[in-house]
C-alpha atoms as a PDB file:
ATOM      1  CA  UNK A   1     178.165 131.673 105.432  1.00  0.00           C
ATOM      2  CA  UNK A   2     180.469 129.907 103.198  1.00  0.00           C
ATOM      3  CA  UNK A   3     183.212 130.368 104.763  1.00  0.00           C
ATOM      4  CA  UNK A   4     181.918 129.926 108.149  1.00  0.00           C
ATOM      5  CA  UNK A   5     180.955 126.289 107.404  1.00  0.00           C
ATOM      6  CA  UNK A   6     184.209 125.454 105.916  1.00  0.00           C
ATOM      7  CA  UNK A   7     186.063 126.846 108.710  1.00  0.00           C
ATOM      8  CA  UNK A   8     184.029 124.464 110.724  1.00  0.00           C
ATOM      9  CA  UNK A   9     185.196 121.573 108.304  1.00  0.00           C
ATOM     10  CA  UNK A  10     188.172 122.293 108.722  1.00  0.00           C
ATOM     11  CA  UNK A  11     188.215 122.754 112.222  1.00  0.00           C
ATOM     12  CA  UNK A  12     186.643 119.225 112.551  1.00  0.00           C
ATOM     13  CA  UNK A  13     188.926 118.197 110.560  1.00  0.00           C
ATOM     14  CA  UNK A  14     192.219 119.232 112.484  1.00  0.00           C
ATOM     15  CA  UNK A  15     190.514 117.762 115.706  1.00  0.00           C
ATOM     16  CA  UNK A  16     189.859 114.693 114.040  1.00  0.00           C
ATOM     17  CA  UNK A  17     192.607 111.953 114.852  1.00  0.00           C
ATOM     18  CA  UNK A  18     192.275 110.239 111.335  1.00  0.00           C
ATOM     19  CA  UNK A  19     192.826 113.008 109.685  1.00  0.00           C
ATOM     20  CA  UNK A  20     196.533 114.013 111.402  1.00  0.00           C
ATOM     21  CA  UNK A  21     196.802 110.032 111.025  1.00  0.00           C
ATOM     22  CA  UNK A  22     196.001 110.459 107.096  1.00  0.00           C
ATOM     23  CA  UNK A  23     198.510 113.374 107.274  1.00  0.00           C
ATOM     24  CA  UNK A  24     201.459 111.772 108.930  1.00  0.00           C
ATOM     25  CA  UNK A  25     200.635 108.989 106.721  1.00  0.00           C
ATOM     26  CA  UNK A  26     201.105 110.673 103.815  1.00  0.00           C
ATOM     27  CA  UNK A  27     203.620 112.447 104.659  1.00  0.00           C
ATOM     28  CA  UNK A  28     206.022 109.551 105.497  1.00  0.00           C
ATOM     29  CA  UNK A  29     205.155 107.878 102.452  1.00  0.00           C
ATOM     30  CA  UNK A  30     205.980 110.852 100.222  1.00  0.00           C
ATOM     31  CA  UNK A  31     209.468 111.754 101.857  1.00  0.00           C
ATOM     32  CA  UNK A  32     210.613 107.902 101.654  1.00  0.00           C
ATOM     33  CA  UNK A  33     209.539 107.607  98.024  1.00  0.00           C
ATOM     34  CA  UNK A  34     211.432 111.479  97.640  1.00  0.00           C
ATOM     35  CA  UNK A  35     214.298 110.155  99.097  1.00  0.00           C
ATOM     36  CA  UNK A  36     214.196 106.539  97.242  1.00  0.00           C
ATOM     37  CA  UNK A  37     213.601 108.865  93.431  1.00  0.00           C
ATOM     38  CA  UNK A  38     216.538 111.042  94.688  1.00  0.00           C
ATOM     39  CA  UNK A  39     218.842 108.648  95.782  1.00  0.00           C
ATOM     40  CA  UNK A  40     218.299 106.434  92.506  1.00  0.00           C
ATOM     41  CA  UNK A  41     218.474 109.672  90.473  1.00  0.00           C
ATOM     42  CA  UNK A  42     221.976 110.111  91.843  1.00  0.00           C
ATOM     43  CA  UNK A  43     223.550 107.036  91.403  1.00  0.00           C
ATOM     44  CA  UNK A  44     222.591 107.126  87.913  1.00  0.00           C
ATOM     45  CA  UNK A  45     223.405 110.751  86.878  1.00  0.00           C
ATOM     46  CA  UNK A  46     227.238 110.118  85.543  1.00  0.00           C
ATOM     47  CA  UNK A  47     225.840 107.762  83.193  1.00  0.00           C
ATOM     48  CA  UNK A  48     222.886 110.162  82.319  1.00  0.00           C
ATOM     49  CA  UNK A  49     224.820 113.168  81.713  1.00  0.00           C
ATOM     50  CA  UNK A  50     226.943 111.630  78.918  1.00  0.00           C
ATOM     51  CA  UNK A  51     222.970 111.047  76.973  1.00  0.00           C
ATOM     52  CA  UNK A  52     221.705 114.306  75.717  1.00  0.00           C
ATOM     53  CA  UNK A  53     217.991 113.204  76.088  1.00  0.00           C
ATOM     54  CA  UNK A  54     218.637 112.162  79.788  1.00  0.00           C
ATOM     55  CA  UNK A  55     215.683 113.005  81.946  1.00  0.00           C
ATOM     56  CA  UNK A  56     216.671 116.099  84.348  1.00  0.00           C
ATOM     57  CA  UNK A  57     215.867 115.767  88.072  1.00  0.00           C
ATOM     58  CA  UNK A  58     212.740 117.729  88.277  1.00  0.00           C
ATOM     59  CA  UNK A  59     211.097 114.850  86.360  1.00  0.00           C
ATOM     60  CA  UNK A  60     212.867 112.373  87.639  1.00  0.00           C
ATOM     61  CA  UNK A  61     212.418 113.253  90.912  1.00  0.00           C
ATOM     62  CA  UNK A  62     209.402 115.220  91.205  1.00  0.00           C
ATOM     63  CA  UNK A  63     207.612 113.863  88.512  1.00  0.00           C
ATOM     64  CA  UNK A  64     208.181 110.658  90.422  1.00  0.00           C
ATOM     65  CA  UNK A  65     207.430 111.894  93.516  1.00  0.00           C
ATOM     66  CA  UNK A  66     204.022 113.834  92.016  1.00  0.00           C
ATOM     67  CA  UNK A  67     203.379 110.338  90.284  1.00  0.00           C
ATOM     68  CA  UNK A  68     202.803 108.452  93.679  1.00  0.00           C
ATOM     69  CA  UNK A  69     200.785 110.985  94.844  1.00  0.00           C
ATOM     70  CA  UNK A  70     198.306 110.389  92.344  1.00  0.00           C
ATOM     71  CA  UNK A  71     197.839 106.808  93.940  1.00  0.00           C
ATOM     72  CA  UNK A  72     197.729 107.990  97.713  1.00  0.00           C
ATOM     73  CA  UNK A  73     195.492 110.430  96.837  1.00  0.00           C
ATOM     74  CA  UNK A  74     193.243 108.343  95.475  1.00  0.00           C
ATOM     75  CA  UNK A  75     193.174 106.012  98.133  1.00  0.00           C
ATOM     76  CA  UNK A  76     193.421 108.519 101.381  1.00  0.00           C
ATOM     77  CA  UNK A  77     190.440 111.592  99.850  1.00  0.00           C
ATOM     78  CA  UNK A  78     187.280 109.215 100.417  1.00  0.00           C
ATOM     79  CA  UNK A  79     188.733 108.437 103.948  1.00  0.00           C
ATOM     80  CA  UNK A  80     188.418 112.050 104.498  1.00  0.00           C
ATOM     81  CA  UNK A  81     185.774 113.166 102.384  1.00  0.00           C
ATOM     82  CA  UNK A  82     183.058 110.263 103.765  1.00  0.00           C
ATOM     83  CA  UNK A  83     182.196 112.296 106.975  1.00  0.00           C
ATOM     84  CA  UNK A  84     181.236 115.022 105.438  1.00  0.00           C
ATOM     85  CA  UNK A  85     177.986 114.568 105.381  1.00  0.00           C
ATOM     86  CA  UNK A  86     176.892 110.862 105.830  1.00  0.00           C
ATOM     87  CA  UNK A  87     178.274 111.053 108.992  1.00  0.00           C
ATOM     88  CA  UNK A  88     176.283 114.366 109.868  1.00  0.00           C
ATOM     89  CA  UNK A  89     173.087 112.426 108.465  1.00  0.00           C
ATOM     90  CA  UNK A  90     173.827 109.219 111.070  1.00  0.00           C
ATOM     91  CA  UNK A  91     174.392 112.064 114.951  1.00  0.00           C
ATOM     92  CA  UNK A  92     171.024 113.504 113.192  1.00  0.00           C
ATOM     93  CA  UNK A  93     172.232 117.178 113.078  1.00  0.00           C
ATOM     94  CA  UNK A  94     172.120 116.863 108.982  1.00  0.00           C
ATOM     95  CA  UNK A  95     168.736 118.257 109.908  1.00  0.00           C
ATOM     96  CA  UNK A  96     169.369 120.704 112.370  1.00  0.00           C
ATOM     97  CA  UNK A  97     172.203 122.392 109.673  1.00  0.00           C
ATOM     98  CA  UNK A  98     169.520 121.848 107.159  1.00  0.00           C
ATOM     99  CA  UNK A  99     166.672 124.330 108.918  1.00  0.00           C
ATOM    100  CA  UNK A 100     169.241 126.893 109.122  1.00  0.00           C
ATOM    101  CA  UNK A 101     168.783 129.878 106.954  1.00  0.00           C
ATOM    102  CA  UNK A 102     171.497 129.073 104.582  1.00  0.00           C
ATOM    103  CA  UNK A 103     171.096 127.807 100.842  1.00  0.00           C
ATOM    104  CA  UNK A 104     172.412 124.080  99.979  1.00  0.00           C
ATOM    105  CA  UNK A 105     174.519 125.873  97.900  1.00  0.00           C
ATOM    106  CA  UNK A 106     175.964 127.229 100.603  1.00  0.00           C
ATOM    107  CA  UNK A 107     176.327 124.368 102.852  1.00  0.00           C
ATOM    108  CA  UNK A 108     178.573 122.182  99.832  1.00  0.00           C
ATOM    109  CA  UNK A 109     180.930 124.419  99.036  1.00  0.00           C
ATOM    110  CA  UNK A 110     181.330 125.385 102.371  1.00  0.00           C
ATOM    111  CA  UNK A 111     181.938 122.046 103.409  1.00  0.00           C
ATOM    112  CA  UNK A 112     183.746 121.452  99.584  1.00  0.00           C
ATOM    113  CA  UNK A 113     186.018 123.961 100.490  1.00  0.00           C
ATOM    114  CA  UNK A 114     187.043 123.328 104.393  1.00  0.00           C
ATOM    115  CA  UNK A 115     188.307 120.083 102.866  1.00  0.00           C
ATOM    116  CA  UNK A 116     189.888 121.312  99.721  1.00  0.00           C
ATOM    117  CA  UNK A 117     191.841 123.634 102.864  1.00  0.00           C
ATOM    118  CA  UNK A 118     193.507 120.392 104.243  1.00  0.00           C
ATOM    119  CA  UNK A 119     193.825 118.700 100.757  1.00  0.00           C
ATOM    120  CA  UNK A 120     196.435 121.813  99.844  1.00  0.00           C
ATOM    121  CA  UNK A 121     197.924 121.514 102.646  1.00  0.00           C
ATOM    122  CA  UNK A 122     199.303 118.084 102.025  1.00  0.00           C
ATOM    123  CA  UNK A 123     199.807 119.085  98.316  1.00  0.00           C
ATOM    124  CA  UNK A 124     201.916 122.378  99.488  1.00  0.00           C
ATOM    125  CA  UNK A 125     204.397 119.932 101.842  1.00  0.00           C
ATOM    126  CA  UNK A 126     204.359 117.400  99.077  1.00  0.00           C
ATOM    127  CA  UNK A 127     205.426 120.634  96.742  1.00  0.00           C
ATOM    128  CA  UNK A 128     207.934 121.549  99.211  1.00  0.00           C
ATOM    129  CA  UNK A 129     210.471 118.128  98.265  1.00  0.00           C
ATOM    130  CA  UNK A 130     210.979 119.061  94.925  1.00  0.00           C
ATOM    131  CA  UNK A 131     211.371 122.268  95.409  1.00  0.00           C
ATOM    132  CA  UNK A 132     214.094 121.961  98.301  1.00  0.00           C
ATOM    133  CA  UNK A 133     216.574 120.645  95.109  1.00  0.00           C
ATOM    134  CA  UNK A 134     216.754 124.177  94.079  1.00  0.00           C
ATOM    135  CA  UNK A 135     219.193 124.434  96.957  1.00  0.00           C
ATOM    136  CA  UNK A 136     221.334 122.172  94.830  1.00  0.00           C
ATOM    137  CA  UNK A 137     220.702 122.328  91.200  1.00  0.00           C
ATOM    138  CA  UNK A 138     218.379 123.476  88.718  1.00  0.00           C
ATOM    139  CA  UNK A 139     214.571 123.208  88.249  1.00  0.00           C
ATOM    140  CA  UNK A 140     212.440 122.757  85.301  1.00  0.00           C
ATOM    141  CA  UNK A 141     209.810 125.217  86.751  1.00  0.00           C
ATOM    142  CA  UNK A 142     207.714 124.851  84.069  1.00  0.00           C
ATOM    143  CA  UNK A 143     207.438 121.089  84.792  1.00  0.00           C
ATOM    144  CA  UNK A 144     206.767 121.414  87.941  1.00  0.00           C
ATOM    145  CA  UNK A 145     204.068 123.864  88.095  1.00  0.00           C
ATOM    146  CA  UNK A 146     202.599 121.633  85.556  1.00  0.00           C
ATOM    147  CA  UNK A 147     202.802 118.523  88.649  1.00  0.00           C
ATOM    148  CA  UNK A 148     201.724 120.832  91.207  1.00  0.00           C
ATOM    149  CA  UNK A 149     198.499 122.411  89.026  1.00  0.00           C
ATOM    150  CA  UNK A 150     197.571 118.808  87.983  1.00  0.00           C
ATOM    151  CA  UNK A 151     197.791 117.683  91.339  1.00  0.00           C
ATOM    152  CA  UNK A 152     196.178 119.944  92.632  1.00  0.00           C
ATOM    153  CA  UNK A 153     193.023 119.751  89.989  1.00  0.00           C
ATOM    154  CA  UNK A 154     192.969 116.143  90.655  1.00  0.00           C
ATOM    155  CA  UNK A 155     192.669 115.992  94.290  1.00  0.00           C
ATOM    156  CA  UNK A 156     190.116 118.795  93.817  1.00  0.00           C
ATOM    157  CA  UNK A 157     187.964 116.475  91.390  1.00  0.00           C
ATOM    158  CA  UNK A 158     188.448 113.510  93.847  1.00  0.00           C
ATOM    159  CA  UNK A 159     187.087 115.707  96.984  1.00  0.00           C
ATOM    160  CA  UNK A 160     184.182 116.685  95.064  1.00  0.00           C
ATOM    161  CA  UNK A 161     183.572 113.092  94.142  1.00  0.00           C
ATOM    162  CA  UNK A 162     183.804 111.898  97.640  1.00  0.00           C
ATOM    163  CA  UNK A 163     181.859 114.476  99.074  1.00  0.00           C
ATOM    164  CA  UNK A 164     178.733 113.274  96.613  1.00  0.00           C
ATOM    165  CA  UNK A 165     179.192 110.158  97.732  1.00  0.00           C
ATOM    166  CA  UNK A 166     178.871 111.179 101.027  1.00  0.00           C
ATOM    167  CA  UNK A 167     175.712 112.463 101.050  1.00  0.00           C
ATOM    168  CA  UNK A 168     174.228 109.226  99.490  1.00  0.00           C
ATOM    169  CA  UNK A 169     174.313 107.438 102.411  1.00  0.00           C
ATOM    170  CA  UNK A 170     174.533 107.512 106.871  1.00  0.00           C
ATOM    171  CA  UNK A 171     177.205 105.016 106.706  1.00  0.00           C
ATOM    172  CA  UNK A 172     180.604 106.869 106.525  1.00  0.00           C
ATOM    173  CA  UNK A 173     182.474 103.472 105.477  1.00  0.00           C
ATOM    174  CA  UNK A 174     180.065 102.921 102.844  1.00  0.00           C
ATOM    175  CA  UNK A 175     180.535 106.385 101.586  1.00  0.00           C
ATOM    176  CA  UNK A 176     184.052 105.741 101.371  1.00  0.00           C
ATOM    177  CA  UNK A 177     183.799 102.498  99.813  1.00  0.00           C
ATOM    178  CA  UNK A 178     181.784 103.978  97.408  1.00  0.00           C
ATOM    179  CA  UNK A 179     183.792 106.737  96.884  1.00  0.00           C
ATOM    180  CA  UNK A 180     187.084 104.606  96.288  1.00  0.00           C
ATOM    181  CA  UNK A 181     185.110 102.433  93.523  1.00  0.00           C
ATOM    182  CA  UNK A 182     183.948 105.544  91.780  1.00  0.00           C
ATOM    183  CA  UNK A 183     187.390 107.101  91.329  1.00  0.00           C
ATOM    184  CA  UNK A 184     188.830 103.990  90.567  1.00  0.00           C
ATOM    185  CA  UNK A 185     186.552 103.161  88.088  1.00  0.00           C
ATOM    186  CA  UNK A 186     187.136 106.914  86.580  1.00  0.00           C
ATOM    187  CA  UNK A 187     190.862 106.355  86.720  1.00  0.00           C
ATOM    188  CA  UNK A 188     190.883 103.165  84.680  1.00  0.00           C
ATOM    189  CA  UNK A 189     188.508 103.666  82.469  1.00  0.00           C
ATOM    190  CA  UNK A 190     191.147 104.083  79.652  1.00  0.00           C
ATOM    191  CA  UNK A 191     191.935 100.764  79.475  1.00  0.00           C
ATOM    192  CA  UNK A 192     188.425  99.825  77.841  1.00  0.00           C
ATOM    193  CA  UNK A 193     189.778 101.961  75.081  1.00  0.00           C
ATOM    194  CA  UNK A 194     191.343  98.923  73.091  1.00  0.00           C
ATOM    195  CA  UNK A 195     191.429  98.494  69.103  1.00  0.00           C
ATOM    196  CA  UNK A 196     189.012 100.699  66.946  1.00  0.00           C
ATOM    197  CA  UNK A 197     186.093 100.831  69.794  1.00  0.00           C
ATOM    198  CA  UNK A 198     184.118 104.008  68.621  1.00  0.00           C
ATOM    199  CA  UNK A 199     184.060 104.800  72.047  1.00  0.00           C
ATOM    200  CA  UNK A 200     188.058 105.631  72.228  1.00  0.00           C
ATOM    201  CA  UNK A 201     188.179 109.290  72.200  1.00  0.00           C
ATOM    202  CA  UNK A 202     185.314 109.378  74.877  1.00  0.00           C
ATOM    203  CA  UNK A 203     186.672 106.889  77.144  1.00  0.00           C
ATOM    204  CA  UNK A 204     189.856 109.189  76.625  1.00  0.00           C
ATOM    205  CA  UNK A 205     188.444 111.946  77.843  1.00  0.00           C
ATOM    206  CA  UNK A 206     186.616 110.511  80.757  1.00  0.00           C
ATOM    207  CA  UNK A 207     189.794 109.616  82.384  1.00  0.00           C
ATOM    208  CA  UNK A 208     190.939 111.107  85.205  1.00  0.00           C
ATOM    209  CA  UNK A 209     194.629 110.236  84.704  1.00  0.00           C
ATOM    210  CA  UNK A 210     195.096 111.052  81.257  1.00  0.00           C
ATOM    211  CA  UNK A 211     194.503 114.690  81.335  1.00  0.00           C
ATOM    212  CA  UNK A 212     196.916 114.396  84.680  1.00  0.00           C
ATOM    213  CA  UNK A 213     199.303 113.009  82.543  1.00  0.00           C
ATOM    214  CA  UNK A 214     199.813 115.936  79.958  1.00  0.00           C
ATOM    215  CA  UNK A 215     200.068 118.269  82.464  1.00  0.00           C
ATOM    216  CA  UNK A 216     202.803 116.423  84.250  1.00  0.00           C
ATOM    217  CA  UNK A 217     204.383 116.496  81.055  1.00  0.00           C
ATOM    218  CA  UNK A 218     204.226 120.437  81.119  1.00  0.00           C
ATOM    219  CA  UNK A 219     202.322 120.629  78.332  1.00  0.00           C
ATOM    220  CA  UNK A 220     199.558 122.800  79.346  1.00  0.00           C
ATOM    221  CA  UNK A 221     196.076 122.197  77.668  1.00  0.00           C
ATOM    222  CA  UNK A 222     193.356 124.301  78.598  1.00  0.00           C
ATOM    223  CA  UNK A 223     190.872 121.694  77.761  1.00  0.00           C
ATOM    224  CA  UNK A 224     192.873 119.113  80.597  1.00  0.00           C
ATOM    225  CA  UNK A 225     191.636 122.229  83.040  1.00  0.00           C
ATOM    226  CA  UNK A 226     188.542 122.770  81.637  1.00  0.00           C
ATOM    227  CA  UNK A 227     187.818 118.654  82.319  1.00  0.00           C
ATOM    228  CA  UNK A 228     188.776 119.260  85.922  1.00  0.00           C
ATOM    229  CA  UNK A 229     186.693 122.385  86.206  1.00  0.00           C
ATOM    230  CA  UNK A 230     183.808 120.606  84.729  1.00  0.00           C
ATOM    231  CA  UNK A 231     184.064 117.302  86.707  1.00  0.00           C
ATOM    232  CA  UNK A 232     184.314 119.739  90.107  1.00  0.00           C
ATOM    233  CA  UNK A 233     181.013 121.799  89.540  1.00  0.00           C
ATOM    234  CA  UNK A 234     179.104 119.049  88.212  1.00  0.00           C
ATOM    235  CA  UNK A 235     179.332 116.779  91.484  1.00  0.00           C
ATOM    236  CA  UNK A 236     179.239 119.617  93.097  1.00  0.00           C
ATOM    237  CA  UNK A 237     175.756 120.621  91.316  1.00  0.00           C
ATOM    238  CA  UNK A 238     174.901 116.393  92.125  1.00  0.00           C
ATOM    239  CA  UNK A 239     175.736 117.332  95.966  1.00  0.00           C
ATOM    240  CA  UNK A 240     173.347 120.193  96.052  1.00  0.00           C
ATOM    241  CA  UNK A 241     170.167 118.608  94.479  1.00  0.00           C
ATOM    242  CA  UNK A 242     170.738 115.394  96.727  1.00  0.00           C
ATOM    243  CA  UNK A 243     170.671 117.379  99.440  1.00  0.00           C
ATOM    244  CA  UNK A 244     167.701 119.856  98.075  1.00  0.00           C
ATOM    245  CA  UNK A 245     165.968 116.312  97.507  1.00  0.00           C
ATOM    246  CA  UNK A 246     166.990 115.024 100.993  1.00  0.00           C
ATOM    247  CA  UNK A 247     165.557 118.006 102.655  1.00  0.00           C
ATOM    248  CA  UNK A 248     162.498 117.913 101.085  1.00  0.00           C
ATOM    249  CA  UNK A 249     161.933 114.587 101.904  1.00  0.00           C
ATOM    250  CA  UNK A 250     162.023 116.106 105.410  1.00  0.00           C
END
């Protein structure tokens, strides 16, 4: 049942206009800004290669290139994630989906995971630039399977965010809205971690871009995963008692 309900996500979402205007979107801005990091890259690289601490391309380039993603990920997931249920709750067949014999469960990471579908997509073409240098030089693998797995944890903790959000309201813009603030507020919340505040090392840790960081650094830390992990199931878990609450409200 899972995967029937994500493969009608997804479906939805390929025959939604805003999301193949999302995609181009995207896409567009992530080639320029490839071409822009490559381009700048290679008009500095005689000077870099007399430094021996010279950054090598795959950072330079991709972890450039992985860098703005962060940002257009953050701003294009609650566009995509707000239908998934508020706008389900405002046609009124929320309800209808909701008699079914099918768990809540069920029904979030089914819709969780027709989502996270597209969301690879565009992280697999994004993937695709850096990896198209190979052609001409060499990689720093390790670096970039660091970008990609961060990445890819990231946009997975923003989905799951956004899909909460959606099921808070009927109003798809407001679920976005919503959704936006939240992240925001989780990606920034480092920088209330000023001067010996005992609160530091937590704010730290709540941060969405400072366990992205390390890993674009290729310095893999289980506990950066484990943060990811943790963040996914537990709006996940929020998702399924709002909607356990919702339907027994009705």
């Amino acid at each position: 049942m899972i995967l029937t309900i994500a493969w009608r996500e997804l479906r939805n979402l390929f025959l939604s206009p805003l999301a193949w205007c999302v995609l181009a979107v995207v896409q567009l801005i992530h080639s320029w800004w490839f071409a822009v990091s490559l381009d700048y890259f290679l008009r500095l690289a005689p000077a870099m290669a007399q430094s021996p601490n010279a950054r090598g391309v795959t950072e330079s380039v991709g972890g450039s290139l992985f860098g703005v993603a962060t940002f257009v990920m953050l701003l294009v997931i609650p566009l995509l994630s707000m239908r998934l249920v508020a706008e389900e709750r405002r046609n009124g067949t929320l309800a209808l989906l909701l008699s079914a014999p099918v768990s809540m469960t069920d029904i979030v990471l089914g819709k969780y995971l027709g989502l996270m579908i597209f969301l690879f997509v565009m992280v697999l073409l994004t993937t695709l630039m850096p990896l198209s240098l190979e052609l001409g030089t060499h990689l720093d693998y390790g670096r970039l399977a660091g970008g990609v797995l961060g990445l890819t944890l990231l946009v997975g903790a923003f989905a799951s965010a956004g899909l909460y959000m959606s099921t808070l309201t009927r109003q798809p813009v407001v679920a976005a809205v919503s959704g936006f603030g939240l992240l925001l507020f989780l990606w920034i919340i480092n920088a209330f971690a000023k001067g010996d505040n005992r609160f530091t090392g937590m704010l730290h840790y709540l941060s969405l871009i400072d366990h992205y960081d390390a890993l674009m650094r290729g310095a893999f830390n289980s506990s950066d995963a484990v943060y990811y992990l943790l963040f996914i199931v537990a709006f996940l878990v929020f998702s399924v008692r709002r909607l356990d609450g919702y339907r027994l409200q009705h």
